[in-house]
PDB file of N, CA and C in Angstrom:
ATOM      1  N   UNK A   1     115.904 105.728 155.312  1.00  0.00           N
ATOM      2  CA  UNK A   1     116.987 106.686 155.515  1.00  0.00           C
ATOM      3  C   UNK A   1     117.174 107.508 154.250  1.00  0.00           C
ATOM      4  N   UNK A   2     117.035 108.834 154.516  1.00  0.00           N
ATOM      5  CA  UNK A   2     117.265 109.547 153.285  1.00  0.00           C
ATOM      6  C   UNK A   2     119.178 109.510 152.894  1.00  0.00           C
ATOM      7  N   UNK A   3     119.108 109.261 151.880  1.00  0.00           N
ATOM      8  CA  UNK A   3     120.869 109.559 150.594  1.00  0.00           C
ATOM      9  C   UNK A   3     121.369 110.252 150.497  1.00  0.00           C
ATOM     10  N   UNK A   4     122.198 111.162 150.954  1.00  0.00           N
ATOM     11  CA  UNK A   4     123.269 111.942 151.299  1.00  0.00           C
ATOM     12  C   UNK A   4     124.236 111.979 150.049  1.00  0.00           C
ATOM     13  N   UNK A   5     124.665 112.873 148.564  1.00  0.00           N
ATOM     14  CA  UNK A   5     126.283 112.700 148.193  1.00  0.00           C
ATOM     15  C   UNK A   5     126.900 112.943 149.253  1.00  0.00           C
ATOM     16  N   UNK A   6     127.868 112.021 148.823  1.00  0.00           N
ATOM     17  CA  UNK A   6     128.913 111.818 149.690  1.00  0.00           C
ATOM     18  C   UNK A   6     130.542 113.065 149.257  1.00  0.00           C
ATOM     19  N   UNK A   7     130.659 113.703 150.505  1.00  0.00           N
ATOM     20  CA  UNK A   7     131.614 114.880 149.823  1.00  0.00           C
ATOM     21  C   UNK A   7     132.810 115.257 150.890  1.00  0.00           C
ATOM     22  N   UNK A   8     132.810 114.376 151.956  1.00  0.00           N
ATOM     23  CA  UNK A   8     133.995 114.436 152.599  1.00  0.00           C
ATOM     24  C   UNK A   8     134.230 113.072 153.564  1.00  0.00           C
ATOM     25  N   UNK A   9     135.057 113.170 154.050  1.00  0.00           N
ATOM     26  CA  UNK A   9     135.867 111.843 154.520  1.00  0.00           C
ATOM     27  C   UNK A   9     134.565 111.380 155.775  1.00  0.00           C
ATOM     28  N   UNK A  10     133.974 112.175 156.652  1.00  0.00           N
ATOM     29  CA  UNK A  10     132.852 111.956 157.312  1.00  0.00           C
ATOM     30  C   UNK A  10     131.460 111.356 156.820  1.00  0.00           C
ATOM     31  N   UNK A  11     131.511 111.855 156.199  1.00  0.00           N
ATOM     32  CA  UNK A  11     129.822 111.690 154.788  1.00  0.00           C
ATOM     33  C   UNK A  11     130.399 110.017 154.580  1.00  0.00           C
ATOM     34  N   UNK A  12     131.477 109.791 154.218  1.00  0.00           N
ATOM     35  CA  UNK A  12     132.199 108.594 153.346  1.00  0.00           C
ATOM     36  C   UNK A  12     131.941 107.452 154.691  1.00  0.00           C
ATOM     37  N   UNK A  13     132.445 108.104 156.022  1.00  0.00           N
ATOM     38  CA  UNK A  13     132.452 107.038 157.073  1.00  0.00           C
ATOM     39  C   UNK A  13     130.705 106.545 157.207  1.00  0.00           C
ATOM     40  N   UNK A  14     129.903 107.725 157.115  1.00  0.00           N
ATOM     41  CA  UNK A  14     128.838 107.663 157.665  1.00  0.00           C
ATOM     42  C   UNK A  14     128.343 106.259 156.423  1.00  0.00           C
ATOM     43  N   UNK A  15     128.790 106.666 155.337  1.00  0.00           N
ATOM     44  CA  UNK A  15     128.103 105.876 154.177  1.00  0.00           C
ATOM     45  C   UNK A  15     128.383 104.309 154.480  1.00  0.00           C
ATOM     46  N   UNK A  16     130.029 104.309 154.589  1.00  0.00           N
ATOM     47  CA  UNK A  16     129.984 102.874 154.910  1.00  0.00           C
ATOM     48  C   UNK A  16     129.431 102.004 155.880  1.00  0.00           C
ATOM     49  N   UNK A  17     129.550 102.764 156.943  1.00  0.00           N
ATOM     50  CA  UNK A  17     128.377 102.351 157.848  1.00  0.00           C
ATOM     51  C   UNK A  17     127.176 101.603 158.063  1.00  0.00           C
ATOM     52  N   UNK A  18     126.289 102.729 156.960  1.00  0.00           N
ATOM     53  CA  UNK A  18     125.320 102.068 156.693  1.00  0.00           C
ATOM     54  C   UNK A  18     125.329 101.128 156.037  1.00  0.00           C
ATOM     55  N   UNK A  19     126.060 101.416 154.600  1.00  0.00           N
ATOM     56  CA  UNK A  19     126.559  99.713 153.810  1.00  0.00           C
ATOM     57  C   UNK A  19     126.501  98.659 154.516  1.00  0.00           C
ATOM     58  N   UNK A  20     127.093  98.849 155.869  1.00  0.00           N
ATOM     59  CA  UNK A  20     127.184  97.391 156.168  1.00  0.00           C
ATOM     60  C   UNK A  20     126.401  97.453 157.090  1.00  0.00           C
ATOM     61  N   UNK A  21     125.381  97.644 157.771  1.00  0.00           N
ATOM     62  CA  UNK A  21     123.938  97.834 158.261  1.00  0.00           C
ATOM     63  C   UNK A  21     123.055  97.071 156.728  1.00  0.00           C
ATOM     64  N   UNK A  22     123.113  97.215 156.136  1.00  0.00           N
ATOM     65  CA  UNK A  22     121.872  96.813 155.146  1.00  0.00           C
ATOM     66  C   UNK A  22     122.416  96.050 153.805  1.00  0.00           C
ATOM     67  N   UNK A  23     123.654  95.809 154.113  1.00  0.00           N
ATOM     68  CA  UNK A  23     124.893  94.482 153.346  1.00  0.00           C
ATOM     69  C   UNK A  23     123.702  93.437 153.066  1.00  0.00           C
ATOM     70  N   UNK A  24     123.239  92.933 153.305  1.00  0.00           N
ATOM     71  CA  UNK A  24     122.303  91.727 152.818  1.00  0.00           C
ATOM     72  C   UNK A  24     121.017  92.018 152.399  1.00  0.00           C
ATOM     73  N   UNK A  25     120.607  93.154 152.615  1.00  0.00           N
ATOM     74  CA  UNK A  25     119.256  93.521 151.608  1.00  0.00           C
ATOM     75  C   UNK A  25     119.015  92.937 150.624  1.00  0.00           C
ATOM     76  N   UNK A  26     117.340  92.756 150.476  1.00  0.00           N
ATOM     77  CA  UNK A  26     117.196  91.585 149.225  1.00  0.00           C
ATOM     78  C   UNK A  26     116.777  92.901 148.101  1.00  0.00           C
ATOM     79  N   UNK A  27     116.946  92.135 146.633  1.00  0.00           N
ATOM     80  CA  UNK A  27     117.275  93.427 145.499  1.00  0.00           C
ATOM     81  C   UNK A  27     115.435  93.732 145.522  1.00  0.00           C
ATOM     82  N   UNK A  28     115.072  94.502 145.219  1.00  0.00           N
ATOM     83  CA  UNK A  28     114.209  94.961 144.951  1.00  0.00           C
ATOM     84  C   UNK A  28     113.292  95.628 146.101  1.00  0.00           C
ATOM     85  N   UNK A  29     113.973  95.336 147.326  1.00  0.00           N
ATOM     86  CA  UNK A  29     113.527  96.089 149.028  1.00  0.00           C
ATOM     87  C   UNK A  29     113.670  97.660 149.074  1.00  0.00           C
ATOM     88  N   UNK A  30     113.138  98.407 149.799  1.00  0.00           N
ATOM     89  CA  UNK A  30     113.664  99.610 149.982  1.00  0.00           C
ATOM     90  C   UNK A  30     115.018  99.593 150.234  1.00  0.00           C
ATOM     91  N   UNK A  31     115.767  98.911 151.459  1.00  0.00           N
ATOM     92  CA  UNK A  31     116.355  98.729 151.962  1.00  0.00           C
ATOM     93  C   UNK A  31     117.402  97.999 150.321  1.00  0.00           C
ATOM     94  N   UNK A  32     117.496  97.368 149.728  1.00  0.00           N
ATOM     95  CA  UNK A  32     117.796  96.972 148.363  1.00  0.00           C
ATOM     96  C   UNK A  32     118.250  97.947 147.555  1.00  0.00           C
ATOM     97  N   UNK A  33     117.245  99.213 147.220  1.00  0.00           N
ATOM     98  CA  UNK A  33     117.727 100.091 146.040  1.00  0.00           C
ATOM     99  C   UNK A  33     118.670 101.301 147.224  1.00  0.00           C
ATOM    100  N   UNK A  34     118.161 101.194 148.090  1.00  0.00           N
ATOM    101  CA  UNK A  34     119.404 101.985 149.377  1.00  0.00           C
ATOM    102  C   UNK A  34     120.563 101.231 148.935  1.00  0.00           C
ATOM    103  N   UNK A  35     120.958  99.930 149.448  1.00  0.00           N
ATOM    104  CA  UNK A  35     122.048  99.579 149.310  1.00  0.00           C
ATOM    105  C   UNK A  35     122.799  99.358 147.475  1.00  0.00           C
ATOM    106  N   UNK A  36     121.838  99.639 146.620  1.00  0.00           N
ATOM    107  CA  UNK A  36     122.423 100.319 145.153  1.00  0.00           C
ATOM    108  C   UNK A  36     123.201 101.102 145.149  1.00  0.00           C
ATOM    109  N   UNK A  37     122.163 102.295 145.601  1.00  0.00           N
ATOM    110  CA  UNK A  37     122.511 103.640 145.501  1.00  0.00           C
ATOM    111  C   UNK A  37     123.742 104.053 146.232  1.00  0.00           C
ATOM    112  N   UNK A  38     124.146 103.584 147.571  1.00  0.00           N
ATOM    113  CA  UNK A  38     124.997 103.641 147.986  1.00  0.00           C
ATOM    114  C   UNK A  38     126.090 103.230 147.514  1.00  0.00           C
ATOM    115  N   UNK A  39     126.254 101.653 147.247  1.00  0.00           N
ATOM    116  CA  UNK A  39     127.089 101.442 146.375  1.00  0.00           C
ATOM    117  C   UNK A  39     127.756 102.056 145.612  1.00  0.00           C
ATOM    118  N   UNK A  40     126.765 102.546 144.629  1.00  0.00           N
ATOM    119  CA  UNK A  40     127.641 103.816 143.613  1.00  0.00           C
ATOM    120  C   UNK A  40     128.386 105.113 143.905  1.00  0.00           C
ATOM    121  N   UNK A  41     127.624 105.541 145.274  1.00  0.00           N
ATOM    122  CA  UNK A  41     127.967 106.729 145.408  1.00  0.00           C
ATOM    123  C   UNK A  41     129.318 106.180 145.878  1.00  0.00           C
ATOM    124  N   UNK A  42     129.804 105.220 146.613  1.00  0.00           N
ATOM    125  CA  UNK A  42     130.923 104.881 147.632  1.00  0.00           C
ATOM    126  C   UNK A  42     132.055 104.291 146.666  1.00  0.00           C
ATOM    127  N   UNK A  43     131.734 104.039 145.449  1.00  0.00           N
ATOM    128  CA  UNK A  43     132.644 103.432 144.366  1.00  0.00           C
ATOM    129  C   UNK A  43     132.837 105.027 143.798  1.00  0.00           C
ATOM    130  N   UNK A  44     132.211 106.063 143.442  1.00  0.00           N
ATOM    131  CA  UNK A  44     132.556 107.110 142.963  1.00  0.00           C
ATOM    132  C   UNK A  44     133.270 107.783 143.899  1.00  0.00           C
ATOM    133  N   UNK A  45     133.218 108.165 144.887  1.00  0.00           N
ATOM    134  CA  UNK A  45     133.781 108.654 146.094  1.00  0.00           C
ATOM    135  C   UNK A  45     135.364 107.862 145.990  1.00  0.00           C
ATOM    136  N   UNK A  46     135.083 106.764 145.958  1.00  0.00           N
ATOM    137  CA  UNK A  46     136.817 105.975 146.148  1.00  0.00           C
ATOM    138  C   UNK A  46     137.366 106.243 144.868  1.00  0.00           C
ATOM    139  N   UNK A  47     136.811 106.560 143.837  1.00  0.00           N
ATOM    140  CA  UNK A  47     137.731 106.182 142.793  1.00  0.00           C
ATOM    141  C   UNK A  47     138.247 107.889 142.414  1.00  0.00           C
ATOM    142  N   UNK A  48     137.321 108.970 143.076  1.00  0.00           N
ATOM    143  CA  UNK A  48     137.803 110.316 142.723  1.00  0.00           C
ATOM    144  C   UNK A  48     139.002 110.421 144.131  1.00  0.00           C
ATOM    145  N   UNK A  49     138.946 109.745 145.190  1.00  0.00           N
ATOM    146  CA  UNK A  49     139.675 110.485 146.422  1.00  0.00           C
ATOM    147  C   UNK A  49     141.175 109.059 147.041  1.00  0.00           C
ATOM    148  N   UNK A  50     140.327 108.110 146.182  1.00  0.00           N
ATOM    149  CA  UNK A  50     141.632 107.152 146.267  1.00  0.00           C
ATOM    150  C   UNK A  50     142.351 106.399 145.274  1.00  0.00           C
ATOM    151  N   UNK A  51     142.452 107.193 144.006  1.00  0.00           N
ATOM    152  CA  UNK A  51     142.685 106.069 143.033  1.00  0.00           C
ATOM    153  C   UNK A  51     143.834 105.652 142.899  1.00  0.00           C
ATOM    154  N   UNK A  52     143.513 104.357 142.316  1.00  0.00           N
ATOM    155  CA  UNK A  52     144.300 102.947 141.811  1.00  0.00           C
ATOM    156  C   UNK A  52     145.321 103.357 141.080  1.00  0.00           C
ATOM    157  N   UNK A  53     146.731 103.229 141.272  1.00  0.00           N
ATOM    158  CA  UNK A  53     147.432 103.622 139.933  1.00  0.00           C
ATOM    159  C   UNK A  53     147.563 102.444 138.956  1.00  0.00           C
ATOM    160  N   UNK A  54     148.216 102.752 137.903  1.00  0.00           N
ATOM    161  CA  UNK A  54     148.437 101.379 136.520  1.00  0.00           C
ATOM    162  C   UNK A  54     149.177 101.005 137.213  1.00  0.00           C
ATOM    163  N   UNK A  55     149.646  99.371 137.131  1.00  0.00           N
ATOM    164  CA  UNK A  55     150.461  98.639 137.768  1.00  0.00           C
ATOM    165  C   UNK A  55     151.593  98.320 137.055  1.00  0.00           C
ATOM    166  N   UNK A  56     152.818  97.937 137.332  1.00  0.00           N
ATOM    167  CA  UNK A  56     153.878  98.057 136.911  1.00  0.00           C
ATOM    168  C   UNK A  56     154.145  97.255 135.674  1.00  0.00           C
ATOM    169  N   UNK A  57     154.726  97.612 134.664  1.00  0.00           N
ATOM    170  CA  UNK A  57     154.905  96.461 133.472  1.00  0.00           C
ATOM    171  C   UNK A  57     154.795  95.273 133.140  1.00  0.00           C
ATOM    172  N   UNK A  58     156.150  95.531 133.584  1.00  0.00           N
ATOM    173  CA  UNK A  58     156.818  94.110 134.400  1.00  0.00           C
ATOM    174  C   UNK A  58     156.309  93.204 135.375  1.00  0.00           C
ATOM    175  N   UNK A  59     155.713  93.825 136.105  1.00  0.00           N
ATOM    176  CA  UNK A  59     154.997  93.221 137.398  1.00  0.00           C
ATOM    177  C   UNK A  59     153.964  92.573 136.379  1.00  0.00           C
ATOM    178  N   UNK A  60     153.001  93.477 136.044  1.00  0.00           N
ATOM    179  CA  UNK A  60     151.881  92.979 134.796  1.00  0.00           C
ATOM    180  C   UNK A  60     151.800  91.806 134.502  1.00  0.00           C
ATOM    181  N   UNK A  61     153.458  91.644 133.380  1.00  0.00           N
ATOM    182  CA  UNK A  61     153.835  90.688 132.645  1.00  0.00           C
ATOM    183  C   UNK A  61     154.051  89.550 133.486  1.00  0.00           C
ATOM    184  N   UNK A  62     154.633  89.463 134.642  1.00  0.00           N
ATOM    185  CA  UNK A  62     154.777  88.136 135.456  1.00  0.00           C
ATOM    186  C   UNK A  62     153.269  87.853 136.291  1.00  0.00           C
ATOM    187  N   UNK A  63     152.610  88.655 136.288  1.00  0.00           N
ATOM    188  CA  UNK A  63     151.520  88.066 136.848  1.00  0.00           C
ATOM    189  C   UNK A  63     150.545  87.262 135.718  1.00  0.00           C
ATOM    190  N   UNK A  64     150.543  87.756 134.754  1.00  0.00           N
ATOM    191  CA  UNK A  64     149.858  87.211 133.832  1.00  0.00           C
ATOM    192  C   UNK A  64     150.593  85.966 132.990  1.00  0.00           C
ATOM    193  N   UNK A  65     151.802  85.979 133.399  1.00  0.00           N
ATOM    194  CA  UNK A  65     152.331  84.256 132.720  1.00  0.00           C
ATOM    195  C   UNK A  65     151.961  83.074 134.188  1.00  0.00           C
ATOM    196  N   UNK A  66     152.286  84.291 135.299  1.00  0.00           N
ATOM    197  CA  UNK A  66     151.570  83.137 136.507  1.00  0.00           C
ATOM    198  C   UNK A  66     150.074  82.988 136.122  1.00  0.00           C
ATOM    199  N   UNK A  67     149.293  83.298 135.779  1.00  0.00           N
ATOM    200  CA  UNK A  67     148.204  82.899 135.503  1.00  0.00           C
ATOM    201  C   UNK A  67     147.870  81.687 134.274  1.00  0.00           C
ATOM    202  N   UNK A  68     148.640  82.306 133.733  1.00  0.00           N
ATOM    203  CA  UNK A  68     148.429  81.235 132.025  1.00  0.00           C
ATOM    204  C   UNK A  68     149.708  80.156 132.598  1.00  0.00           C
ATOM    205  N   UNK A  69     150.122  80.390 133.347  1.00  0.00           N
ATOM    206  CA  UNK A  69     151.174  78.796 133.560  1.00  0.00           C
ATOM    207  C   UNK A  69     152.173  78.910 132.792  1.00  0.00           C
ATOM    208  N   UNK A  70     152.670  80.085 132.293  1.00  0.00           N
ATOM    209  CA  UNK A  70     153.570  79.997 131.076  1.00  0.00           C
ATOM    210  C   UNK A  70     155.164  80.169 131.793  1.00  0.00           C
ATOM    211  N   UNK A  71     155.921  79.873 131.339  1.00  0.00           N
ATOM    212  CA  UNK A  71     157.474  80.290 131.941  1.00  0.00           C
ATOM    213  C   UNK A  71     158.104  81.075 131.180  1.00  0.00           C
ATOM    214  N   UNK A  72     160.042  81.326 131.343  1.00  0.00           N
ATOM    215  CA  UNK A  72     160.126  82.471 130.417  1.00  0.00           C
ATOM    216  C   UNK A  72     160.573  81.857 129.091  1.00  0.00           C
ATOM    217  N   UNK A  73     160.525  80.729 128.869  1.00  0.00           N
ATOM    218  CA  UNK A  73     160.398  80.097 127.379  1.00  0.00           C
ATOM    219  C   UNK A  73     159.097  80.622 126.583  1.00  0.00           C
ATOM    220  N   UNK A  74     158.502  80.267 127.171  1.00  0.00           N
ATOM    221  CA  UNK A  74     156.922  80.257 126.700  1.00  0.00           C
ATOM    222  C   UNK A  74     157.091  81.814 126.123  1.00  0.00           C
ATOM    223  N   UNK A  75     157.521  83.264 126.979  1.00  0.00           N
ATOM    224  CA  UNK A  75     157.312  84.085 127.186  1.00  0.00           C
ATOM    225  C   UNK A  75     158.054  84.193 125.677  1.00  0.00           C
ATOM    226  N   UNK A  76     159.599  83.426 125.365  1.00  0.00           N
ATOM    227  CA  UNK A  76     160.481  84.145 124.427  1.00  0.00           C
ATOM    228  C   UNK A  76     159.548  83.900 123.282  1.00  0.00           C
ATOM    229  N   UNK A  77     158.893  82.754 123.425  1.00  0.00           N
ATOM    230  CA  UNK A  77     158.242  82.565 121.812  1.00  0.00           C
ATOM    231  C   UNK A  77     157.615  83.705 121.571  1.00  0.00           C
ATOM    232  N   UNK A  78     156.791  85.014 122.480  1.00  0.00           N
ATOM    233  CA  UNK A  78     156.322  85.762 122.164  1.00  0.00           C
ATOM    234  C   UNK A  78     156.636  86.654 121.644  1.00  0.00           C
ATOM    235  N   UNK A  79     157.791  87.147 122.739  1.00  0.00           N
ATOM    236  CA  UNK A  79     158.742  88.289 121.952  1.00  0.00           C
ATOM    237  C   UNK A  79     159.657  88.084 121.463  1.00  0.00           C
ATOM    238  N   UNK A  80     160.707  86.939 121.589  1.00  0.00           N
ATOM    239  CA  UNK A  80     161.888  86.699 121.214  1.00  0.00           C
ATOM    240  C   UNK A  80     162.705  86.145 122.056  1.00  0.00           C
ATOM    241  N   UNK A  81     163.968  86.241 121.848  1.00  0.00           N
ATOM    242  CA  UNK A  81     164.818  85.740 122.250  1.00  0.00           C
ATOM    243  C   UNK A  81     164.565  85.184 123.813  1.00  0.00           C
ATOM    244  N   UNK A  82     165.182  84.226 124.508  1.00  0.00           N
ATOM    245  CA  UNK A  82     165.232  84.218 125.510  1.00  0.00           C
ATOM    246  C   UNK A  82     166.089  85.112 126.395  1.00  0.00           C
ATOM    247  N   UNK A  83     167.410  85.398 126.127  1.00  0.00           N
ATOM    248  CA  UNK A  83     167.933  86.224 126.595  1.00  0.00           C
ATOM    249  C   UNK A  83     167.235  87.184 126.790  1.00  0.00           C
ATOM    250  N   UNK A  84     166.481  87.895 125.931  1.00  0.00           N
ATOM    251  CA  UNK A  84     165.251  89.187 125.957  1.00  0.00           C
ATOM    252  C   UNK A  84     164.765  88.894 127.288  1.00  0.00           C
ATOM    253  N   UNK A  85     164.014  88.174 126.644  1.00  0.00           N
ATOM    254  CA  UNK A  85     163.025  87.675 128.340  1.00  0.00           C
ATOM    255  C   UNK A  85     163.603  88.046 129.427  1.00  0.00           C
ATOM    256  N   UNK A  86     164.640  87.388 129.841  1.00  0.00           N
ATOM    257  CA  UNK A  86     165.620  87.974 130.985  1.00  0.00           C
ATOM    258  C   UNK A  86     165.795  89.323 131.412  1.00  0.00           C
ATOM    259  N   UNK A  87     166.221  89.733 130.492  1.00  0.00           N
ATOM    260  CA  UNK A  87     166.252  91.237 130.331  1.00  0.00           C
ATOM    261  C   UNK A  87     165.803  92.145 130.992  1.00  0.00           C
ATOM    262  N   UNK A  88     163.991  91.531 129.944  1.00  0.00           N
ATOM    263  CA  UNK A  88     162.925  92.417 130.074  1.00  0.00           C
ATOM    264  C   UNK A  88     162.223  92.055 131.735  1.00  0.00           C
ATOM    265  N   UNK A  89     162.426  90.971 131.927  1.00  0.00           N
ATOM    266  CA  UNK A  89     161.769  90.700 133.381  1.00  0.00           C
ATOM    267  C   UNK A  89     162.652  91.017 134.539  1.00  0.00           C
ATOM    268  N   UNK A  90     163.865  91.162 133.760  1.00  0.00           N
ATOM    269  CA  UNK A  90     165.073  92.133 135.243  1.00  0.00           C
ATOM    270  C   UNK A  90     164.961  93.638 135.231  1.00  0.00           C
ATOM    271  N   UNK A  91     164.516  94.010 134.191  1.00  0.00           N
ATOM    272  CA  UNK A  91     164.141  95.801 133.810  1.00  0.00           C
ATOM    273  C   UNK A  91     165.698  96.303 133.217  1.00  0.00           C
ATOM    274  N   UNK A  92     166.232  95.179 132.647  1.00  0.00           N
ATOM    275  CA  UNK A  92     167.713  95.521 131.862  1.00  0.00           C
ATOM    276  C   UNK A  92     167.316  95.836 130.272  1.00  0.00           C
ATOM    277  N   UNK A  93     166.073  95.676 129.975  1.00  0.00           N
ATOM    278  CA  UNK A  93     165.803  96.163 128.516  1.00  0.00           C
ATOM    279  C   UNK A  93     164.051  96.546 128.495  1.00  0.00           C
ATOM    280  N   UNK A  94     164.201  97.698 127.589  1.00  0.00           N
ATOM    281  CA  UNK A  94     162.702  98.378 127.480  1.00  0.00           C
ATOM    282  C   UNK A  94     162.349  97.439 126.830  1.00  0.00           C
ATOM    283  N   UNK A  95     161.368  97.345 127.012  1.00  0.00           N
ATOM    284  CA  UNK A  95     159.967  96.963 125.750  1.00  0.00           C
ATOM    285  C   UNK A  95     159.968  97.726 124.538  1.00  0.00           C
ATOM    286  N   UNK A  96     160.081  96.844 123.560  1.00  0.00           N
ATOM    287  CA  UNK A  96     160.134  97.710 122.220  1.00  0.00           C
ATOM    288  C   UNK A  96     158.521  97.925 121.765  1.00  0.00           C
ATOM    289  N   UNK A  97     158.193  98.748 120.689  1.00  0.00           N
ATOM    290  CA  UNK A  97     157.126  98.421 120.448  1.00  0.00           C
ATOM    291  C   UNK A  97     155.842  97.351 119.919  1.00  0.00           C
ATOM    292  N   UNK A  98     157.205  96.843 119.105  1.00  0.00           N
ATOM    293  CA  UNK A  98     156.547  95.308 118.635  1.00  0.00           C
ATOM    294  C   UNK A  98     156.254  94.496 119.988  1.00  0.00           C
ATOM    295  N   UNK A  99     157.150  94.286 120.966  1.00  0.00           N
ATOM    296  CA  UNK A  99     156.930  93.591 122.095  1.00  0.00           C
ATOM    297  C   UNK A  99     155.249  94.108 122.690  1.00  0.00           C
ATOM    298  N   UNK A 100     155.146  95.323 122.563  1.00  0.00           N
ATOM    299  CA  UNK A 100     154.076  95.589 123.295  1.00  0.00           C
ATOM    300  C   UNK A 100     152.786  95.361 122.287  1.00  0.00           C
ATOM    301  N   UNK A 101     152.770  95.041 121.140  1.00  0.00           N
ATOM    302  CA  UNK A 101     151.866  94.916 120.316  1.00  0.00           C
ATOM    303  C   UNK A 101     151.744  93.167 120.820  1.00  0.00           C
ATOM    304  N   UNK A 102     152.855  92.526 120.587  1.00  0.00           N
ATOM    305  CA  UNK A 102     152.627  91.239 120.562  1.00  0.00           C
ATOM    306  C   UNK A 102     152.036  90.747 122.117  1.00  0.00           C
ATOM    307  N   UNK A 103     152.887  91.181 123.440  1.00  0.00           N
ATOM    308  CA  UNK A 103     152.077  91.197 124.405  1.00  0.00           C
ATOM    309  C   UNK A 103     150.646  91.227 124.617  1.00  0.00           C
ATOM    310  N   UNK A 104     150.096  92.356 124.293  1.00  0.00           N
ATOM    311  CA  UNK A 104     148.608  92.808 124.533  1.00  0.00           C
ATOM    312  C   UNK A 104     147.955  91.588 123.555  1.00  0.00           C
ATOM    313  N   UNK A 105     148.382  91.098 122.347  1.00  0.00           N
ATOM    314  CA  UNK A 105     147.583  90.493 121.695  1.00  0.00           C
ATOM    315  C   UNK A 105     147.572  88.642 122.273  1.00  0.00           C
ATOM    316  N   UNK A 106     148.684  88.562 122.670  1.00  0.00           N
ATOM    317  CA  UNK A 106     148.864  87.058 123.235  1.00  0.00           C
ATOM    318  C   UNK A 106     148.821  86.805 124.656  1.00  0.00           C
ATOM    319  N   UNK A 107     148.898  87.760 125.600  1.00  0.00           N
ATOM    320  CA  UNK A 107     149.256  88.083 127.110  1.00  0.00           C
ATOM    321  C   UNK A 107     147.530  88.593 127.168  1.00  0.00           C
ATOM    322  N   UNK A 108     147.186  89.654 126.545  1.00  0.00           N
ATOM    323  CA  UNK A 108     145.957  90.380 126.527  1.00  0.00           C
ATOM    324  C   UNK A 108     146.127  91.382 127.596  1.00  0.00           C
ATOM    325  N   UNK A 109     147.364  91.872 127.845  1.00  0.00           N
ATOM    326  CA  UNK A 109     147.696  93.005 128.813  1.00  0.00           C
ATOM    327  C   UNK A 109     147.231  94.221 128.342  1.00  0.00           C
ATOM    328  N   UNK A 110     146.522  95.236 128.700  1.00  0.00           N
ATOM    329  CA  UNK A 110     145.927  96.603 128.028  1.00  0.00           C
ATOM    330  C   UNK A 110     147.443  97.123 127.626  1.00  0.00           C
ATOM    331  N   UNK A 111     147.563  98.172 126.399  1.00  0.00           N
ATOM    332  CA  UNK A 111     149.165  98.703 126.173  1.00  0.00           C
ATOM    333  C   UNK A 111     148.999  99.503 126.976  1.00  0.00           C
ATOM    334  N   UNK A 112     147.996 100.220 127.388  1.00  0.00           N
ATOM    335  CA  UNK A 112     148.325 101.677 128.267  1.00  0.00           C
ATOM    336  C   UNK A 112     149.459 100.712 129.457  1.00  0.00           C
ATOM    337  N   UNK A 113     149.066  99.983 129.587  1.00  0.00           N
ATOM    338  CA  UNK A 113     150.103  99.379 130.768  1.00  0.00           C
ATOM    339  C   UNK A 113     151.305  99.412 130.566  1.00  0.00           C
ATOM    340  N   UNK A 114     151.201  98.913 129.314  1.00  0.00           N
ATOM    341  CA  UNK A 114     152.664  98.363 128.614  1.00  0.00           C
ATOM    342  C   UNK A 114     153.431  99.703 128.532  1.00  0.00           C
ATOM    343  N   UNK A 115     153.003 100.748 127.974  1.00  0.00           N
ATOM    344  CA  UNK A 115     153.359 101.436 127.825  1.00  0.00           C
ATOM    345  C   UNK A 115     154.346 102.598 128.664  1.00  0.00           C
ATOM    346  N   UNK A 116     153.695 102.094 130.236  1.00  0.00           N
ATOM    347  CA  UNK A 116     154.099 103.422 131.014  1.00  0.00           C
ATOM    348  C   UNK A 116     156.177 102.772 130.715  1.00  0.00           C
ATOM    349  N   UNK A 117     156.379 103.881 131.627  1.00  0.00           N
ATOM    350  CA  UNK A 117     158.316 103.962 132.367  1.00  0.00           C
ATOM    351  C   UNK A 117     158.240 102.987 133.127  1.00  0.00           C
ATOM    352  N   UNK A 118     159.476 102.572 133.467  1.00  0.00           N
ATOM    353  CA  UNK A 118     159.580 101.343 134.894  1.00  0.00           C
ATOM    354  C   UNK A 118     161.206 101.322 134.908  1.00  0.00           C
TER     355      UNK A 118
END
């Protein structure tokens, strides 16, 4: 099958389509560097016509202490106070900047995150 860019919402249906027509291709098959190539084009296509926004701060921050198991003790040792904590996880106090330095470095949250409004 000849490769098509993909440049409108039709082209996009047609693509996935095939994706999953040739989903199990073994790597190095014709049928293999097809399902590459496609790949990319269908990840470029989604990411110019549907993109992801940054996710919410706050949200961020509680998903990533659910991950590390941490609570909001754990959390004050980072930034401070416990009361803070509260605060900051009710959206009753910004993030200062130190908070967002210390975050990204102990949390490992990107700052662009940290950074946006909420």
């Amino acid at each position: 099958m000849k490769i098509l860019p993909i440049r409108n919402e039709n082209d996009y249906q047609k693509a996935l389509s095939r994706l999953e027509d040739i989903f199990d291709a073994q790597k190095g098959t014709e049928e293999g560097d097809e399902l590459e190539i496609l790949s990319i084009l269908i990840d470029r296509y989604e990411n110019e016509n549907f993109p992801i926004g940054m996710p919410d701060p706050i949200e961020a921050i509680k998903f990533r202490m659910e991950q590390m198991g941490m609570n909001q003790k754990d959390l004050a040792e980072v930034v401070g106070f416990k009361s803070r904590v509260s605060e900051i996880l009710n959206k009753k106090r910004k993030l200062t900047l130190s908070m967002i330095r210390k975050l990204n470095t102990n949390l490992n949250i990107p700052t662009d995150v940290l950074v946006q409004d909420y």
